[in-house]
N, C-alpha and C. Protein backbone atom coordinates (compact mmCIF):
# COMPACT_ATOMS: atom_id res chain seq x y z
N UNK A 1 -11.38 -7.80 7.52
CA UNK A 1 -10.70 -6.56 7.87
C UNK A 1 -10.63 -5.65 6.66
N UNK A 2 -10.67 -4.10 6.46
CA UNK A 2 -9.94 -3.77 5.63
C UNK A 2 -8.82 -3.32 5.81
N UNK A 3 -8.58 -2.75 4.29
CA UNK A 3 -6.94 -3.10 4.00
C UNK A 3 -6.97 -1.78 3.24
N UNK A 4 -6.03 -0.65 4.11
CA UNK A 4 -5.41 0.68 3.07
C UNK A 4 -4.33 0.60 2.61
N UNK A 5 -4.50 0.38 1.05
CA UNK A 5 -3.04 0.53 0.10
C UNK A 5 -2.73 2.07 -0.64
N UNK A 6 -1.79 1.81 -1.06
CA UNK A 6 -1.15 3.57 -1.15
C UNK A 6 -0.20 3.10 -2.43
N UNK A 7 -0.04 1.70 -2.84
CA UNK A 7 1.36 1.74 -3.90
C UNK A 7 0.95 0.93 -4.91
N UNK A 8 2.01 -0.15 -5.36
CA UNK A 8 1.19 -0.85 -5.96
C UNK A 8 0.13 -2.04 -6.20
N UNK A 9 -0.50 -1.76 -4.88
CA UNK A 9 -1.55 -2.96 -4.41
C UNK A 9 -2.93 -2.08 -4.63
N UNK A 10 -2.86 -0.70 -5.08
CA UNK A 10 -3.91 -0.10 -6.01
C UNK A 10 -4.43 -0.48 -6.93
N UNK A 11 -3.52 -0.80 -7.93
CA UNK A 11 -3.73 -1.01 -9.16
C UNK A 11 -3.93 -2.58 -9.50
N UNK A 12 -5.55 -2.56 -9.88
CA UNK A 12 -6.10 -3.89 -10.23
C UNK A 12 -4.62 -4.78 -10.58
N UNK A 13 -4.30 -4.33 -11.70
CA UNK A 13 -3.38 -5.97 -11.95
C UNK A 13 -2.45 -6.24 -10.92
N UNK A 14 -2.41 -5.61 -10.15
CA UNK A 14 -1.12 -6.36 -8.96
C UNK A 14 -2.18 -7.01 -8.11
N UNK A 15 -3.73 -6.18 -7.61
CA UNK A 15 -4.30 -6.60 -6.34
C UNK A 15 -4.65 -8.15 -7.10
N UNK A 16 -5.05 -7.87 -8.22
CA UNK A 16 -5.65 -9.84 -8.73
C UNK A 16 -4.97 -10.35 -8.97
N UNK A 17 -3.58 -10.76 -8.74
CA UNK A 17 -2.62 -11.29 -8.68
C UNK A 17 -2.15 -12.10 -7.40
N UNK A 18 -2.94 -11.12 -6.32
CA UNK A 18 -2.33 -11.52 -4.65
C UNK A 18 -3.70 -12.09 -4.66
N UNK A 19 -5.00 -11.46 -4.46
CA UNK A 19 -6.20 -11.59 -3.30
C UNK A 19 -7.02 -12.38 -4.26
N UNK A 20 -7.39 -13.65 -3.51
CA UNK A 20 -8.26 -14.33 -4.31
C UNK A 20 -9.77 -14.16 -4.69
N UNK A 21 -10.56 -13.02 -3.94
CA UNK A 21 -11.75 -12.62 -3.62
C UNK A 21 -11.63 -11.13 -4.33
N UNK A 22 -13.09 -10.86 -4.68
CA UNK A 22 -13.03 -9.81 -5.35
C UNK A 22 -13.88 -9.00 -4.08
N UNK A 23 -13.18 -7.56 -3.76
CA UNK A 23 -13.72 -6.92 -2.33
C UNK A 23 -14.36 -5.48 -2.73
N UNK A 24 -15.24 -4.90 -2.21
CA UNK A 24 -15.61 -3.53 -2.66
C UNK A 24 -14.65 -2.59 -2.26
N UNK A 25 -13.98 -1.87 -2.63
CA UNK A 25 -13.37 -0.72 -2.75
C UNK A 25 -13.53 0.81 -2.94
N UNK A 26 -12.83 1.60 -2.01
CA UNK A 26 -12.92 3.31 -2.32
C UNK A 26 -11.88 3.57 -1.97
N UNK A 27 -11.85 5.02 -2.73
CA UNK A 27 -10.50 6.27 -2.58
C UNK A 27 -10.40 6.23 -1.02
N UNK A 28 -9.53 6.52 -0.16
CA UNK A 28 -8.94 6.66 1.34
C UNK A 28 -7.73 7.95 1.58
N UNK A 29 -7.92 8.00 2.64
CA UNK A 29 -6.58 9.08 2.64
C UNK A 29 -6.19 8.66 4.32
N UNK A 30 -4.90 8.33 4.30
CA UNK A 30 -4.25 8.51 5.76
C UNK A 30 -3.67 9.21 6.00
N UNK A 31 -3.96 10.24 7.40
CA UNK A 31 -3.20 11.19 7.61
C UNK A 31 -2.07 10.83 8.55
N UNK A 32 -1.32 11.52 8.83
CA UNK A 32 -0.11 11.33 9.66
C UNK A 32 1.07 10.74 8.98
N UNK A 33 1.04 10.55 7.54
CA UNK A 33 1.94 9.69 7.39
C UNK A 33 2.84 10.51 5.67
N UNK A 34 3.92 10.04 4.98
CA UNK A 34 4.29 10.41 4.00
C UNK A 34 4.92 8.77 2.99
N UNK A 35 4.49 9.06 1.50
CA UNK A 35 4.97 8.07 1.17
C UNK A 35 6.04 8.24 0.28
N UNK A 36 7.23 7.63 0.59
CA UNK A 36 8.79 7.89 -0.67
C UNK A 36 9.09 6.53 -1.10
N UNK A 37 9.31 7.02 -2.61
CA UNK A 37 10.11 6.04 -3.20
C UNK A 37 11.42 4.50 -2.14
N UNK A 38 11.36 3.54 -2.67
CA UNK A 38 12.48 3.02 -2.25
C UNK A 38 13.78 2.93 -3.43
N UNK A 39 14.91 3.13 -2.46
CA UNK A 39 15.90 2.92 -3.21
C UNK A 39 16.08 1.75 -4.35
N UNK A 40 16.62 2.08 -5.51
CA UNK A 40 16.75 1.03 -6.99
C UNK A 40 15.40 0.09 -7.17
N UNK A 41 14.12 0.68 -6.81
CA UNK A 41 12.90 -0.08 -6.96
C UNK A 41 11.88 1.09 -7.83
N UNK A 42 10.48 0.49 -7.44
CA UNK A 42 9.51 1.26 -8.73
C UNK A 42 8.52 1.29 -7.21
N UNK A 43 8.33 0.47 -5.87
CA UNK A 43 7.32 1.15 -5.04
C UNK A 43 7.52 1.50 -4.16
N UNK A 44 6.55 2.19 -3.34
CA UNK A 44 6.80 2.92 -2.41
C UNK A 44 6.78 2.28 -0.96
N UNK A 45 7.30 3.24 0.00
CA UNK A 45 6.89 2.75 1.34
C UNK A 45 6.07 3.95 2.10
N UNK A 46 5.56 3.55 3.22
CA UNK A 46 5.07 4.44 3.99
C UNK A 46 5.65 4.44 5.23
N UNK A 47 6.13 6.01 6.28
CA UNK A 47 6.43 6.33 7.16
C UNK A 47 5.65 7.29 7.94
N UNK A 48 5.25 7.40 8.93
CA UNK A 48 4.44 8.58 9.80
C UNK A 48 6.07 9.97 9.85
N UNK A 49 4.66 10.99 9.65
CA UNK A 49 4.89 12.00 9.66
C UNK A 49 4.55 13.11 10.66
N UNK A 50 5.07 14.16 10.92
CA UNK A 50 4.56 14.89 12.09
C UNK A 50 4.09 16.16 11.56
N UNK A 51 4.12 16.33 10.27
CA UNK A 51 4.12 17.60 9.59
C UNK A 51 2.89 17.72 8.61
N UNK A 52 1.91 17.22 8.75
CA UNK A 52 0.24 17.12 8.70
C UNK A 52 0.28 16.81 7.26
N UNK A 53 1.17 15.96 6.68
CA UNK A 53 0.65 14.97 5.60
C UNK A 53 0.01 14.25 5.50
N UNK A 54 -0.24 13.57 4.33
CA UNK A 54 -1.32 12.28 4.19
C UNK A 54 -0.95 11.60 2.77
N UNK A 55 -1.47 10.44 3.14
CA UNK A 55 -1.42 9.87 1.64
C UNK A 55 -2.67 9.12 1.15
N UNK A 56 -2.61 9.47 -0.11
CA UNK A 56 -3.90 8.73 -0.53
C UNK A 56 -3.85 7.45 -1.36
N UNK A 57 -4.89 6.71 -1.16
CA UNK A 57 -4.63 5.51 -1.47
C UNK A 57 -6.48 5.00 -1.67
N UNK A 58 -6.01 3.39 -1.69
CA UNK A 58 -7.81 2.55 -1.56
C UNK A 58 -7.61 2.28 -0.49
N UNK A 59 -9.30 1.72 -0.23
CA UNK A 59 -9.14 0.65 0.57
C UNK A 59 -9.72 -0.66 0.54
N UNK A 60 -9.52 -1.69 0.80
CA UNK A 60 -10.57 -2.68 0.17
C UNK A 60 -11.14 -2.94 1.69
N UNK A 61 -12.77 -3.11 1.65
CA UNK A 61 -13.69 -3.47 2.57
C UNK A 61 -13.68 -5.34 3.02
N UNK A 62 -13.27 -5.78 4.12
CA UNK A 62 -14.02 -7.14 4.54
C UNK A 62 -13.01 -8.10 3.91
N UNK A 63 -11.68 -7.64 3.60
CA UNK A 63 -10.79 -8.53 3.62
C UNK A 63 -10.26 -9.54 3.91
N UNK A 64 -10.37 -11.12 3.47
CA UNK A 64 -10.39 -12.39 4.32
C UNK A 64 -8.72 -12.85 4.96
N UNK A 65 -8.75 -13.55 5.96
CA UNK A 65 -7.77 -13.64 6.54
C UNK A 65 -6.43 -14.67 5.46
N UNK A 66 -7.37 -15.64 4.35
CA UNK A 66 -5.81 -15.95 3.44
C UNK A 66 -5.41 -14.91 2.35
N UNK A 67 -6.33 -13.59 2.14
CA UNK A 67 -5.63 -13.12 1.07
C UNK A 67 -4.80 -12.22 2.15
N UNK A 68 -5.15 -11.86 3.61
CA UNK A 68 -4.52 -10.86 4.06
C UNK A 68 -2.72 -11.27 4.54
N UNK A 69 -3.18 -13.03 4.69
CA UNK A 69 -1.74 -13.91 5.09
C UNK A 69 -0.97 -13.73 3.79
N UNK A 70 -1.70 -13.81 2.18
CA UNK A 70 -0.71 -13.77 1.15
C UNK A 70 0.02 -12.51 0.86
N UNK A 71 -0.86 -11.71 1.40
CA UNK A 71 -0.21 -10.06 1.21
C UNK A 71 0.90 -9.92 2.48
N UNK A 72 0.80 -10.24 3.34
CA UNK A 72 1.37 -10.46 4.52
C UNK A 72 2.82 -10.75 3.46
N UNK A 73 3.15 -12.04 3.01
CA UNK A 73 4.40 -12.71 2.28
C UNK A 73 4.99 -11.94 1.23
N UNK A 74 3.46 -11.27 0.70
CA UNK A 74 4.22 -10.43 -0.20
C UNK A 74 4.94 -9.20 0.25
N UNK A 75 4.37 -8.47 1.36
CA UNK A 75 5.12 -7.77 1.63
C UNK A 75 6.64 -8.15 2.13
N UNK A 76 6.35 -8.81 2.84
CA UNK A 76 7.91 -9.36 3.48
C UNK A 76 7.84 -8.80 4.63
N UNK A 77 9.31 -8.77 5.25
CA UNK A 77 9.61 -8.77 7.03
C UNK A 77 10.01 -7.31 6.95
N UNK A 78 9.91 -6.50 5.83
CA UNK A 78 10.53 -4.51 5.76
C UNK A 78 8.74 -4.24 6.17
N UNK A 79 7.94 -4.53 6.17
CA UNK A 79 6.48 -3.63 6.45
C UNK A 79 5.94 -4.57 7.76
N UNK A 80 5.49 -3.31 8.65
CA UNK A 80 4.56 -3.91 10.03
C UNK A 80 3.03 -3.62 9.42
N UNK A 81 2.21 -4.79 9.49
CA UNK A 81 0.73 -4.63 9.82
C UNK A 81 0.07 -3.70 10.58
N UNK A 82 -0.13 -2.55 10.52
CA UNK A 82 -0.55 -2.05 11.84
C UNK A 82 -2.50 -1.57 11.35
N UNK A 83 -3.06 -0.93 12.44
CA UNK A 83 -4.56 -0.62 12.48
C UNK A 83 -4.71 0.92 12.46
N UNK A 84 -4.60 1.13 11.72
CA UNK A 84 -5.39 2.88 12.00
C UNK A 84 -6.39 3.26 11.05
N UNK A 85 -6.75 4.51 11.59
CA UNK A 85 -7.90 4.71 10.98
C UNK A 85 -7.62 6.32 9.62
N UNK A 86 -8.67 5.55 8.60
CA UNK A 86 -8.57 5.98 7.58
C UNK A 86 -10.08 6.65 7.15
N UNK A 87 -9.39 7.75 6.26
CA UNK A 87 -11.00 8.79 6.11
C UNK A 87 -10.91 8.24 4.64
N UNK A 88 -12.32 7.57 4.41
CA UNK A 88 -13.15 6.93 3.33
C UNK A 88 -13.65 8.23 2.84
N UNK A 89 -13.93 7.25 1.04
CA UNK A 89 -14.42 8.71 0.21
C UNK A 89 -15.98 8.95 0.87
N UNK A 90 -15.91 10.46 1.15
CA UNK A 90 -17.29 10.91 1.75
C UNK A 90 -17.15 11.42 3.13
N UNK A 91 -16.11 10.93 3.90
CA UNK A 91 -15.40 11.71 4.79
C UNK A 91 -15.46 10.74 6.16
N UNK A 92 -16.16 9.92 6.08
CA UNK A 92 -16.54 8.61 7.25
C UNK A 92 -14.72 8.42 7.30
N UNK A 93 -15.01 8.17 8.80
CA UNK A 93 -13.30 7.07 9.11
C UNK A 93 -13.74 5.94 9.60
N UNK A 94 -12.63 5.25 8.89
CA UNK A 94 -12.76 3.44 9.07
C UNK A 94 -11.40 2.81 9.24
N UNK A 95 -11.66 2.21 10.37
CA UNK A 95 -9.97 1.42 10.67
C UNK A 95 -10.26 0.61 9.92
N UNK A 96 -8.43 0.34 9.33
CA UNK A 96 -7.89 -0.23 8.21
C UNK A 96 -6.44 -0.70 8.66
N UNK A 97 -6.19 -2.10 8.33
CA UNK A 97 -4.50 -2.92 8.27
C UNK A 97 -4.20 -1.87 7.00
N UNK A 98 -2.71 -1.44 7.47
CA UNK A 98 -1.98 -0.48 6.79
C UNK A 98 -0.60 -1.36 6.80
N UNK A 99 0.10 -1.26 5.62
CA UNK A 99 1.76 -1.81 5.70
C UNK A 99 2.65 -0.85 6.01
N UNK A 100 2.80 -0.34 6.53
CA UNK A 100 3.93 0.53 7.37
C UNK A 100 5.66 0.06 6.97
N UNK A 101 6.01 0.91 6.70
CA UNK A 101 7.60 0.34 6.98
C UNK A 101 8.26 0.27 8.12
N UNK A 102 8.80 -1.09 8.11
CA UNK A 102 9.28 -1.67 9.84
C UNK A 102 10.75 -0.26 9.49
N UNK A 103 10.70 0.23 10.83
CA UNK A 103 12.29 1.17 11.16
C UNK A 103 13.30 0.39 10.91
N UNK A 104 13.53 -0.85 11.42
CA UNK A 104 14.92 -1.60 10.70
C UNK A 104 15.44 -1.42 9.35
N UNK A 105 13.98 -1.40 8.32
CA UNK A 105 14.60 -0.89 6.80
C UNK A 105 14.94 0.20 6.26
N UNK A 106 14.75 1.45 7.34
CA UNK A 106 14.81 2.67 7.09
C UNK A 106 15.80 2.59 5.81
N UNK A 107 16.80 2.15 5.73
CA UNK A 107 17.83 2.26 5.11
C UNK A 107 17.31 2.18 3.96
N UNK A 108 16.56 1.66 3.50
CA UNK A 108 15.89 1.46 1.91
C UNK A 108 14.80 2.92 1.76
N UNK A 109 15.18 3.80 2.20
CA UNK A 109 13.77 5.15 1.79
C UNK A 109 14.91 6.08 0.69
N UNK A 110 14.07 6.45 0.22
CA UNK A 110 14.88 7.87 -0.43
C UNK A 110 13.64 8.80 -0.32
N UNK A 111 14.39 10.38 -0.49
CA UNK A 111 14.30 11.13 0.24
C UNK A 111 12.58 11.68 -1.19
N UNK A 112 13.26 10.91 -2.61
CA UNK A 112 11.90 10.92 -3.65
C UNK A 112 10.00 10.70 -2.60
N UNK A 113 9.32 11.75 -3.39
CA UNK A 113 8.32 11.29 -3.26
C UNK A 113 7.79 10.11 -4.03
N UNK A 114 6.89 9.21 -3.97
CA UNK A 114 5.95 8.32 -4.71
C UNK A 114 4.94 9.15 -5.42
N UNK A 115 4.81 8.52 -6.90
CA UNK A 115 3.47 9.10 -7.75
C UNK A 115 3.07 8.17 -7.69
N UNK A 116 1.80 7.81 -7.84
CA UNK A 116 0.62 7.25 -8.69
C UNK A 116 0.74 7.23 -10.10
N UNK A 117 0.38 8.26 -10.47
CA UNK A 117 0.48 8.10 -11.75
C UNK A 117 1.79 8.17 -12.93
N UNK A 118 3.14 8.43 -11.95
CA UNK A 118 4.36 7.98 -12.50
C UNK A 118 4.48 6.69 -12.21
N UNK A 119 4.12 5.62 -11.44
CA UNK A 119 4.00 4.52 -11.67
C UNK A 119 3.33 3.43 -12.88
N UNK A 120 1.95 4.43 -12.82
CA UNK A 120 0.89 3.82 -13.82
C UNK A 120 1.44 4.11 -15.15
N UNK A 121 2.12 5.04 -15.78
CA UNK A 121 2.67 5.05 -16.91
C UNK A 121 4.39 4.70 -16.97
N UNK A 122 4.88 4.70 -15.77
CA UNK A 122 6.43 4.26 -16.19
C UNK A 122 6.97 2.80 -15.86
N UNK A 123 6.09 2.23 -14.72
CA UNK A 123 6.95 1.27 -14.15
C UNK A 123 6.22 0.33 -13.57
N UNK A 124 4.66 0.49 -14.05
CA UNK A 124 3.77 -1.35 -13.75
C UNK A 124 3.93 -2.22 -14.74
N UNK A 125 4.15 -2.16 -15.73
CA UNK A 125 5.03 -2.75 -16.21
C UNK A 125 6.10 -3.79 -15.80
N UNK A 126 7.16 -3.01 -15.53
CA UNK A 126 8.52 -3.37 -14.86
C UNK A 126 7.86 -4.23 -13.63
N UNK A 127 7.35 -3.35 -12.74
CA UNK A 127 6.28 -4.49 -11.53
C UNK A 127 6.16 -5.76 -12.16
N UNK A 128 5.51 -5.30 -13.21
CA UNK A 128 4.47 -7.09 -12.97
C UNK A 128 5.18 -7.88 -13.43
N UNK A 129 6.49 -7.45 -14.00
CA UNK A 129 7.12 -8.50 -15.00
C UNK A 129 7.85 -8.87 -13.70
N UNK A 130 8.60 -7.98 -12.78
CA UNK A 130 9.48 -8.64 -11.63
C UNK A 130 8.47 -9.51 -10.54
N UNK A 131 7.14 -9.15 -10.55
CA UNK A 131 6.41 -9.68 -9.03
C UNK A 131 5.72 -10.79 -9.83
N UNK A 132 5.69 -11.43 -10.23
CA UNK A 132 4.31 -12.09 -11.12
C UNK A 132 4.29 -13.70 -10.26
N UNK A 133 5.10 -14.00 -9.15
CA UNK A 133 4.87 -15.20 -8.26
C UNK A 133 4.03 -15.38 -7.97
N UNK A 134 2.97 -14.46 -7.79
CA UNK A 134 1.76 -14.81 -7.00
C UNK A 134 0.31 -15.01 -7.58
N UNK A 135 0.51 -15.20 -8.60
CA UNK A 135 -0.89 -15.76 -9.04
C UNK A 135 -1.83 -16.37 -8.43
């Protein structure tokens, strides 16, 4: 399957940490959706939007079913698996497992957008030192 990430399952040192296989990868963008900060954390979540946003992210191609079960754990029971389709760099769309935030956690969004690259310089770091179980 592939797999569109948007947070910190971008950035090599978290993805080789979870997925035991090394997968080909490109830039992605999903539309319909917006990504915000979570409350007292460093990543983001994703929610659909009605107001013609998108977020950009990877995607990894041909994803096997135990790294997709370990990402599964890592996310936890706040994100639904779901299938939609995502415009690959070059403009092709390709359905992709997306982690969605389940509505029960709503309570954990703030109203912050997510950076990329305020992550990559402030707080992968802080990530890897709190997530590092999954080797």
């Amino acid at each position: 399957m592939n797999l569109f990430t948007y947070g910190s399952l971008m950035f090599d040192e978290v993805w080789s940490r979870l997925a035991r296989c090394d997968y080909l990868k490109r830039p992605g963008r999903l539309h319909g959706f917006t990504r915000r900060r979570v409350h007292d954390d460093v990543y983001p979540v994703i929610l659909k939007s009605s107001n013609g946003v998108c977020v950009d992210g990877v995607v990894y191609f041909g994803v096997g079913d135990e790294d997709l079960r370990r990402l599964d754990v890592f996310k936890g029971p706040a994100y639904d698996r779901q299938t939609h389709a995502v415009v690959v760099e070059g403009g092709e769309k390709r359905p992709a497992e997306v982690y969605v935030l389940n509505e029960d956690f709503s309570h954990l969004v703030t109203a912050c957008k997510w950076d990329p690259q305020w992550f990559a310089r402030t707080a992968l770091g802080v990530f890897l030192s709190h997530y590092q179980g999954f080797r």
